[in-house]
Protein backbone atom coordinates (compact mmCIF):
# COMPACT_ATOMS: atom_id res chain seq x y z
CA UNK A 1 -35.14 12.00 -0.33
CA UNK A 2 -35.05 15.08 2.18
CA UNK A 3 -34.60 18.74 0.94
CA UNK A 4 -31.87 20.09 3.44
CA UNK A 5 -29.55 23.09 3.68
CA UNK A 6 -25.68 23.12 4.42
CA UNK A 7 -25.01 25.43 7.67
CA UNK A 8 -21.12 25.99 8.38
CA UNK A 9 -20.52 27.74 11.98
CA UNK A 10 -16.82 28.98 11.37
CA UNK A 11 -14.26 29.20 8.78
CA UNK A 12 -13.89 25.52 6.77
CA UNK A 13 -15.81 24.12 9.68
CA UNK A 14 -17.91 21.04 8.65
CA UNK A 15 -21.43 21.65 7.00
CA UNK A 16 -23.70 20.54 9.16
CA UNK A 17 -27.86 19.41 6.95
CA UNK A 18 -30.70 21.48 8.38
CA UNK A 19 -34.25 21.34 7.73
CA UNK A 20 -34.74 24.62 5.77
CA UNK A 21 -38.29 24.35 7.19
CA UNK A 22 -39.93 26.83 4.37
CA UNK A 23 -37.50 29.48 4.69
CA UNK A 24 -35.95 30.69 1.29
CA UNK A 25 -32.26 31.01 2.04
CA UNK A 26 -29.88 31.06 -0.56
CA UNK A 27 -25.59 30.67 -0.60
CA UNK A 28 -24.08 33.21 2.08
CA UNK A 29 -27.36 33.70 4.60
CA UNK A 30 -26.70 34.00 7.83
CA UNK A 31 -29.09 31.62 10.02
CA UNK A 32 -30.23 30.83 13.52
CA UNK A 33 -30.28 27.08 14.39
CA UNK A 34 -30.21 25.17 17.33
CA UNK A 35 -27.61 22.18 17.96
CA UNK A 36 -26.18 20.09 20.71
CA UNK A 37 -24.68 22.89 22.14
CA UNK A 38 -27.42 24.82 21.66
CA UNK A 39 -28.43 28.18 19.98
CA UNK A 40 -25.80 28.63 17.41
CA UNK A 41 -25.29 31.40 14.51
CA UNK A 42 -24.32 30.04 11.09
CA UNK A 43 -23.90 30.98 7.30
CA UNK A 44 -25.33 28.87 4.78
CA UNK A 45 -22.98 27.29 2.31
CA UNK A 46 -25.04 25.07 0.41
CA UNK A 47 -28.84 26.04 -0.78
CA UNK A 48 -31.35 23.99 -0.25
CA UNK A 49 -31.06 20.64 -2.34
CA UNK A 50 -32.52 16.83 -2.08
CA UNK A 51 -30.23 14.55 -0.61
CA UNK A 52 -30.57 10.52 0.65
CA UNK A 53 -31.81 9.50 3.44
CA UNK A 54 -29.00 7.99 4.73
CA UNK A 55 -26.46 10.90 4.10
CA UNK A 56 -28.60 12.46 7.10
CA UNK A 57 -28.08 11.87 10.51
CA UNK A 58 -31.53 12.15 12.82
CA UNK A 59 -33.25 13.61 13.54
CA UNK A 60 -32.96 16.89 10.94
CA UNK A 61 -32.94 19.88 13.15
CA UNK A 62 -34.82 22.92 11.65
CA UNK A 63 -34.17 26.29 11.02
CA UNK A 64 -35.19 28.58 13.64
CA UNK A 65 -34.76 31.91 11.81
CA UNK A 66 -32.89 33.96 9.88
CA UNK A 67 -30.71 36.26 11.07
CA UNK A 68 -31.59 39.42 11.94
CA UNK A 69 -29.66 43.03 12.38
CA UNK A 70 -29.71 42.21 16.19
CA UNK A 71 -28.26 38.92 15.94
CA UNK A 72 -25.29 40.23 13.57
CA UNK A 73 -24.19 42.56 16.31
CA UNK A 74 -25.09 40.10 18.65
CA UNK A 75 -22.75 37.74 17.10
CA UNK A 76 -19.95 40.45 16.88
CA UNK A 77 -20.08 41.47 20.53
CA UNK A 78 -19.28 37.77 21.48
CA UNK A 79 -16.45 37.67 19.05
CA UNK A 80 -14.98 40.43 21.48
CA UNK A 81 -15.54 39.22 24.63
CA UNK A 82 -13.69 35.59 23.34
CA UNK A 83 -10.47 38.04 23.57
CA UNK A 84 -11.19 38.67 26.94
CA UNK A 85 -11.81 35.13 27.82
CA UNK A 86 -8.93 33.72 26.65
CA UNK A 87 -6.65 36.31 28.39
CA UNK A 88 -8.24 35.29 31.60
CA UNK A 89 -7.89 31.97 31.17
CA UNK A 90 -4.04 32.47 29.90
CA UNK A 91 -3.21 33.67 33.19
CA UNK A 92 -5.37 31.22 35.04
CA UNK A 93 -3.39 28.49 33.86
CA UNK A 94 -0.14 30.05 34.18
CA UNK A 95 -1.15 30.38 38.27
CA UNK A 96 -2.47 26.46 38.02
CA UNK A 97 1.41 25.94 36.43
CA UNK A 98 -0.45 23.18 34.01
CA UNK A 99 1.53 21.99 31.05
CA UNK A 100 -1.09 23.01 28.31
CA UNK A 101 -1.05 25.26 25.45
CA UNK A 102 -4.37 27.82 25.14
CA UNK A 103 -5.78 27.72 21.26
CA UNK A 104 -9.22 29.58 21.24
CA UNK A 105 -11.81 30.64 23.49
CA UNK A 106 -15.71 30.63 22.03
CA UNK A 107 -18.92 31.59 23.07
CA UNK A 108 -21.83 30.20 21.72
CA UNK A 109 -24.36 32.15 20.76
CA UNK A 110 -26.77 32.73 23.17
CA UNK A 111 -24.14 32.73 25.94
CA UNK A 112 -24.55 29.97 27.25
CA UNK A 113 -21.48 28.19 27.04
CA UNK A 114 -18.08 29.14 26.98
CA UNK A 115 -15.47 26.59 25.29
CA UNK A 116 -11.55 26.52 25.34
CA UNK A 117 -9.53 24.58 22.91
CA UNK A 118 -5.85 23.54 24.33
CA UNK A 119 -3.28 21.16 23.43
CA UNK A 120 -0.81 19.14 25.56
CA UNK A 121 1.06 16.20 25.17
CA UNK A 122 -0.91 13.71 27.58
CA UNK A 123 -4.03 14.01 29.99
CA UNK A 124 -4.22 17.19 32.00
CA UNK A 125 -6.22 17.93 35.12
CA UNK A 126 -8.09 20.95 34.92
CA UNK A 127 -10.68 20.05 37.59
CA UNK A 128 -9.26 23.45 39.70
CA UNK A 129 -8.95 25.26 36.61
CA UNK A 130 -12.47 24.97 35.12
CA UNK A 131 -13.98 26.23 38.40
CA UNK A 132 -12.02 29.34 39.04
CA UNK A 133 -12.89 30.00 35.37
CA UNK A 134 -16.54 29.34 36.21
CA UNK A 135 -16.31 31.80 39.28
CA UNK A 136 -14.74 33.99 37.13
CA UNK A 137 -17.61 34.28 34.12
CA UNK A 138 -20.74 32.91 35.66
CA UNK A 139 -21.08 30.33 33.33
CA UNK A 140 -20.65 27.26 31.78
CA UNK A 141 -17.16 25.88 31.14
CA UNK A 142 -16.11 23.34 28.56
CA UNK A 143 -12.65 22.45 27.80
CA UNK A 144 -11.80 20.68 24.76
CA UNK A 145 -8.16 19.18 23.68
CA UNK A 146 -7.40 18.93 20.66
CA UNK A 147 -4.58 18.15 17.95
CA UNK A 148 -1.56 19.73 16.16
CA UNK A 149 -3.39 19.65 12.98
CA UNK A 150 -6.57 21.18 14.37
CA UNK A 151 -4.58 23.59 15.96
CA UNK A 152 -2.81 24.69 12.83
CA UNK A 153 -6.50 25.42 11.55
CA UNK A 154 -7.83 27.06 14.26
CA UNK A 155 -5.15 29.61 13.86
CA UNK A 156 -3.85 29.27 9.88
CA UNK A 157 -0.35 30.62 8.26
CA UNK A 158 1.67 30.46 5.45
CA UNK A 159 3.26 27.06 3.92
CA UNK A 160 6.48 26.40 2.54
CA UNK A 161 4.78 27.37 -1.18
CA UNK A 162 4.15 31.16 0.02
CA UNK A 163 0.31 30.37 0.04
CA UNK A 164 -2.39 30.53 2.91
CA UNK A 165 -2.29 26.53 4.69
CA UNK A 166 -5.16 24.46 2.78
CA UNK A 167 -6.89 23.75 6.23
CA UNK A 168 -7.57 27.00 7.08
CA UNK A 169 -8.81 27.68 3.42
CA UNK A 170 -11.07 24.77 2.23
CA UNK A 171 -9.78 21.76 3.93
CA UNK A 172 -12.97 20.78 5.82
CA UNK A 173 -11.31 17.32 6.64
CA UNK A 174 -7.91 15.70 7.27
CA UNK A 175 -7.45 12.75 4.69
CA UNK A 176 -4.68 10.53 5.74
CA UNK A 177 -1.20 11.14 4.06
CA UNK A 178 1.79 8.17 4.35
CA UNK A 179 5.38 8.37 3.35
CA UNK A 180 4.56 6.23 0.42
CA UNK A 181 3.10 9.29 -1.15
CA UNK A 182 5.94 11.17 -1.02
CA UNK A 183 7.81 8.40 -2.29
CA UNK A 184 5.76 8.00 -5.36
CA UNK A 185 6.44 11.74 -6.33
CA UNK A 186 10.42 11.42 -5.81
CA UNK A 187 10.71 13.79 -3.13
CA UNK A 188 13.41 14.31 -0.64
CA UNK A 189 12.72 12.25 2.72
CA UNK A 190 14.09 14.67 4.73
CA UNK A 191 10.98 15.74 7.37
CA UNK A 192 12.08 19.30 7.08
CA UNK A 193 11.04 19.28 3.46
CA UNK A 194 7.84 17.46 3.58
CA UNK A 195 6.33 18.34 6.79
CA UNK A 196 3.78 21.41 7.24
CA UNK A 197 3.64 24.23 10.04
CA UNK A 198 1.78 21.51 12.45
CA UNK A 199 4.61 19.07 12.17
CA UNK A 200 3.07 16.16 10.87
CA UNK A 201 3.37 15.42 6.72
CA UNK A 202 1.97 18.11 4.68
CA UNK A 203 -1.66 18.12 3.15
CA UNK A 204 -0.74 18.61 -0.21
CA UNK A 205 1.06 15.35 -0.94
CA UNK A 206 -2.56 13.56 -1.25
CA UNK A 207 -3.09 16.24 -3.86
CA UNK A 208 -1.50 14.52 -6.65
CA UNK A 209 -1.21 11.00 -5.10
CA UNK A 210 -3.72 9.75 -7.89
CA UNK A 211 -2.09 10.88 -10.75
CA UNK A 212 1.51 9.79 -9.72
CA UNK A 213 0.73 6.30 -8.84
CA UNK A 214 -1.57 5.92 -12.55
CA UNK A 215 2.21 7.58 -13.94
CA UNK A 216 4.38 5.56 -11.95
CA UNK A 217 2.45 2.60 -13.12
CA UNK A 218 2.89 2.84 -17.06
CA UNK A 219 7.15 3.26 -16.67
CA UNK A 220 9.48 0.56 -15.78
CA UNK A 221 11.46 0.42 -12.51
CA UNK A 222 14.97 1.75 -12.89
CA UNK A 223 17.30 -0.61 -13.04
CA UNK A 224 15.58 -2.67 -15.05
CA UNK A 225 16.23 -4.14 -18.92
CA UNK A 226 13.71 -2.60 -22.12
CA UNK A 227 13.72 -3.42 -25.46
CA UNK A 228 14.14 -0.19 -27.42
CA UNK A 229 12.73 1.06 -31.00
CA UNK A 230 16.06 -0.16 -32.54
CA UNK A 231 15.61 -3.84 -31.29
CA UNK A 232 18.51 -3.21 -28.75
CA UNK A 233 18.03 -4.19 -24.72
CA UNK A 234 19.06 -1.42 -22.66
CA UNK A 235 19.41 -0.83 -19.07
CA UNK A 236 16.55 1.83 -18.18
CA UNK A 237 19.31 4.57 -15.79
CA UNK A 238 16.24 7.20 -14.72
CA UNK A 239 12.65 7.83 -15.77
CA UNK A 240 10.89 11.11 -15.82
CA UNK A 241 7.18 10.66 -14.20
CA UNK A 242 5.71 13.82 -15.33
CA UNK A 243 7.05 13.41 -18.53
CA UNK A 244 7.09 9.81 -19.56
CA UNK A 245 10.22 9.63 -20.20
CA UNK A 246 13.11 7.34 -19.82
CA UNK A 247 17.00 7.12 -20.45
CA UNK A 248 18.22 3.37 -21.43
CA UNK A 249 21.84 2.61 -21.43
CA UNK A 250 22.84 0.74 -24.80
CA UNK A 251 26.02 -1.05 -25.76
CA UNK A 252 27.08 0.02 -28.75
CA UNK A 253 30.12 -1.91 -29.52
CA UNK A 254 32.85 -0.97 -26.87
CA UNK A 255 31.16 1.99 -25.88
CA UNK A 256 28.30 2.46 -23.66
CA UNK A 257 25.70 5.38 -24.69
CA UNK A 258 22.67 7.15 -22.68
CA UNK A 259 19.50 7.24 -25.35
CA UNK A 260 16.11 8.85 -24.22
CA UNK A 261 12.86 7.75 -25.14
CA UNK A 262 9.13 8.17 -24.71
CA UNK A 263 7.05 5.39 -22.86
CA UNK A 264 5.33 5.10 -25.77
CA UNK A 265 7.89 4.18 -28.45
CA UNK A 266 8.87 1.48 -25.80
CA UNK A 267 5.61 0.24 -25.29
CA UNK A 268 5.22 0.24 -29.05
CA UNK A 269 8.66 -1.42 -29.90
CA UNK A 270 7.71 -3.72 -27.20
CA UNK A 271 3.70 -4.47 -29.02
CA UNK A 272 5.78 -4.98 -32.12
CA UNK A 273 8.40 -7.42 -31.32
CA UNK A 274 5.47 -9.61 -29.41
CA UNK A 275 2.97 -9.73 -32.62
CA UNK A 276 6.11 -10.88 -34.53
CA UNK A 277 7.26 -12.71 -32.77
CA UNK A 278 3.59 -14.41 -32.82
CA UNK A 279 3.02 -14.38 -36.58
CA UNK A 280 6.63 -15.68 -37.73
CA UNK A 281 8.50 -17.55 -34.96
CA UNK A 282 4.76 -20.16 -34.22
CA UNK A 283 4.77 -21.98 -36.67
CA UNK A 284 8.76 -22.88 -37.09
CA UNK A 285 8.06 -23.45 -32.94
CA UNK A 286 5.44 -25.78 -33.64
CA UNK A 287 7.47 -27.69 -35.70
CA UNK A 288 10.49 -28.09 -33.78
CA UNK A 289 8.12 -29.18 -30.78
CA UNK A 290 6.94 -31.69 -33.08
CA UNK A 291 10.03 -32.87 -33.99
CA UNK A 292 11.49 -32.89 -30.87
CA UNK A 293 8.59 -34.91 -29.54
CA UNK A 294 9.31 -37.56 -32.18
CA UNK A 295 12.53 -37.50 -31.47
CA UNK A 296 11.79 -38.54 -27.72
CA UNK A 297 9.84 -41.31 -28.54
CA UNK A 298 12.22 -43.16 -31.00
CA UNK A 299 15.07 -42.89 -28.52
CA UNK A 300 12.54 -44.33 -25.98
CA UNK A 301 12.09 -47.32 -28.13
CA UNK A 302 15.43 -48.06 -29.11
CA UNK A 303 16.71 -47.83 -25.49
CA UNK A 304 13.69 -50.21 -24.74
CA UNK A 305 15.20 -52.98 -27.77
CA UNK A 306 18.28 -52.43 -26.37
CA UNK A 307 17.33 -53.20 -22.69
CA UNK A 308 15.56 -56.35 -24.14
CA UNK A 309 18.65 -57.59 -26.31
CA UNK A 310 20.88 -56.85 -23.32
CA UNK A 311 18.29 -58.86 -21.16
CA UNK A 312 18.40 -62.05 -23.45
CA UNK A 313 22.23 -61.70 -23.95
CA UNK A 314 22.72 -61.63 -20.28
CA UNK A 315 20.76 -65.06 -19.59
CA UNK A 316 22.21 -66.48 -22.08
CA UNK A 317 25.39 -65.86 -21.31
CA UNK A 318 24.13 -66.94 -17.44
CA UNK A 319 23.00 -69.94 -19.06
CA UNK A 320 25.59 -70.80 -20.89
CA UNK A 321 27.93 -70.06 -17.14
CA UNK A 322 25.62 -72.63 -15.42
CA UNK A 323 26.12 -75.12 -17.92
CA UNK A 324 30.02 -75.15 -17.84
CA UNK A 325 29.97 -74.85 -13.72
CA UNK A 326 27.88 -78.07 -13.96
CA UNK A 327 30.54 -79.96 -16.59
CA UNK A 328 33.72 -78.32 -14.55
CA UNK A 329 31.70 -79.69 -11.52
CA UNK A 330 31.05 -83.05 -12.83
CA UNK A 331 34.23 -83.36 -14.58
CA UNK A 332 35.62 -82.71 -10.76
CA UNK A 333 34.02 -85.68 -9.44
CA UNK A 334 34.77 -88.28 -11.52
CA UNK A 335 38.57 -87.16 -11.48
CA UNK A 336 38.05 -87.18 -7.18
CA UNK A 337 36.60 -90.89 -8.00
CA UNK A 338 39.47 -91.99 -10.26
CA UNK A 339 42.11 -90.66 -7.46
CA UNK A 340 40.54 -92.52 -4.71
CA UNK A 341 39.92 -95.90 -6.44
CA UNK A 342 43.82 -95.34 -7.59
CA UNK A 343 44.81 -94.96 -4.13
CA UNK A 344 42.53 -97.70 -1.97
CA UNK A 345 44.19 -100.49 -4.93
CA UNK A 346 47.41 -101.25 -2.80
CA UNK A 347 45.28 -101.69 0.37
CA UNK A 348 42.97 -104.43 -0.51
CA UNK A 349 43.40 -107.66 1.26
CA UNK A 350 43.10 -109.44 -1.26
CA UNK A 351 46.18 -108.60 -2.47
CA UNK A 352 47.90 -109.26 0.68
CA UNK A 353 46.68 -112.78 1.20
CA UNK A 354 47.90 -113.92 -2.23
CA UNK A 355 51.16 -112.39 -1.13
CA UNK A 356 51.57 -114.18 1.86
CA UNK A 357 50.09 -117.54 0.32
């Protein structure tokens, strides 16, 4: 555990963890601290306070000071000569004819460095620019590119809602927003309608994104079939998210009516008709199951006696086939052996002899 500060360095900037190094600063001091860039002049937004270890990055840079009356003005006189600088450098990239847009212009603190912010739509060169601007001020020059989004903070506006835009007023990050969200809260699709002053999906739709997919998640999908309080199934037509409501389509006789209900009296019709149908409809299940079961095996056993009767009638009735293709056969024979004896009678030479004796 550390005991740190939070130091922000302009408006819903990032709060940076300084060592308050024995100084007794409170919510709203202005302080002198040094950073990568250097000497920098920042408010403190959050008093000192123990935090983990790992929730710091190293090494924790101290305070140097606090601010004094000479650093105030100090701090105001650079604020108007970043007016200056960014008309200068305005015109120097009109003469350079680069395709990039000019955001902001800062000084640091103790002079020296002097930072643009610009946006384009791919890589620029700026080799030519950034030394006529360093002829031009006698120091040094950083240029920075950044996005739509951080461009929209840099210099704020109104939203669609009539209110200040939520980066410039306590967004310190971007969270990442998806269509789905705006799904989720049934609104329109169109971009015009859900997109901010930077162009890209508004900030606000992660607002609620919680709540609306905990809502979405107790109602039913439209289209789909409910049982109601009455014990009729309906068609569910629309549901209300905010209010938990739904309208079922029911059938009553020829006609078709539109009925609205709560997600709760559904979801208690619906715990009702489950616990009876557990404590009434079990036991007359069990039964039939049984029965059914029973059923199954004594129709298994009779078709097996009548296989086996079918079996035995079958060789018997081979057997019985056999037999009489044996006697036709044999009967055959001895009528083949009667026919030839029959005929060879007139041919014997015996007979022939005594007729010619």
């Amino acid at each position: 555990m550390a005991t740190v500060v939070g130091v922000r360095f302009r408006t819903v900037g990032k709060i940076y963890y300084f060592d308050p190094k024995g100084f007794e600063v409170t919510r709203g001091t202005n302080v002198i601290v040094e950073t990568a860039r250097g000497v920098e002049f920042g408010t403190v937004i959050m008093g000192p306070k123990e935090v983990d270890d790992e929730s710091i990055v190293a090494p924790l840079k101290p305070l140097l000071r606090i601010a004094t009356e000479d650093d105030i003005a100090r701090e105001s006189y650079n604020r108007s000569r970043e007016q200056e600088a960014y008309a200068v450098c305005k015109e120097k990239i009109r003469e350079h004819n680069l395709e990039m847009k000019l955001i902001r212009a800062e000084y640091t603190f103790d002079n020296n460095k002097l930072l643009f912010y610009f946006t384009a739509d791919g890589r620029i060169d700026f080799r030519n620019l950034v030394k006529d601007l360093a002829s031009a001020f006698r120091t040094r020059i950083e240029l920075r590119q950044i996005g739509v989004r951080d461009e929209t903070k840099m210099l704020g506006g109104i939203g669609i809602c009539g209110r200040e835009l939520c980066c410039h007023t306590f967004l310190t990050d971007f969270a990442p927003v998806s269509i789905k969200m705006a799904k989720e809260q049934n609104l329109s699709l169109n971009p015009t309608k859900i997109s901010g002053t930077c162009g890209r999906l508004m900030c606000c739709l992660n607002n609620e994104a919680e709540t609306y997919e905990y809502l979405n998640s107790r109602l039913p999908k439209q289209g789909s079939y409910v049982m109601t309080p009455e014990g009729v199934t309906g068609r569910v037509q629309s549901v209300s998210v905010l209010r938990q409501h739904i309208k079922v389509i029911v059938e009553n006789g020829d006609e078709r009516e539109i009925r609205e209900y709560s997600i709760d009296e559904i979801n208690e019709a619906k715990r009702r008709r489950e616990e009876g149908n557990r404590t009434y409809d079990a036991p007359a299940e069990q039964t039939k199951r049984k029965n059914e079961e029973a059923k199954a095996r004594t129709d298994k056993s009779d078709r097996g006696e009548k296989k086996g009767s079918s079996g035995k009638a079958k060789e018997e009735n081979t057997g019985t086939k056999t037999e009489n293709s044996n006697k036709n056969a044999g009967n055959g024979q001895s009528k083949n052996k009667k026919r030839r004896r029959h005929r060879k009678k007139p041919q014997q030479p015996k007979n022939e002899g005594q007729k010619n004796e």
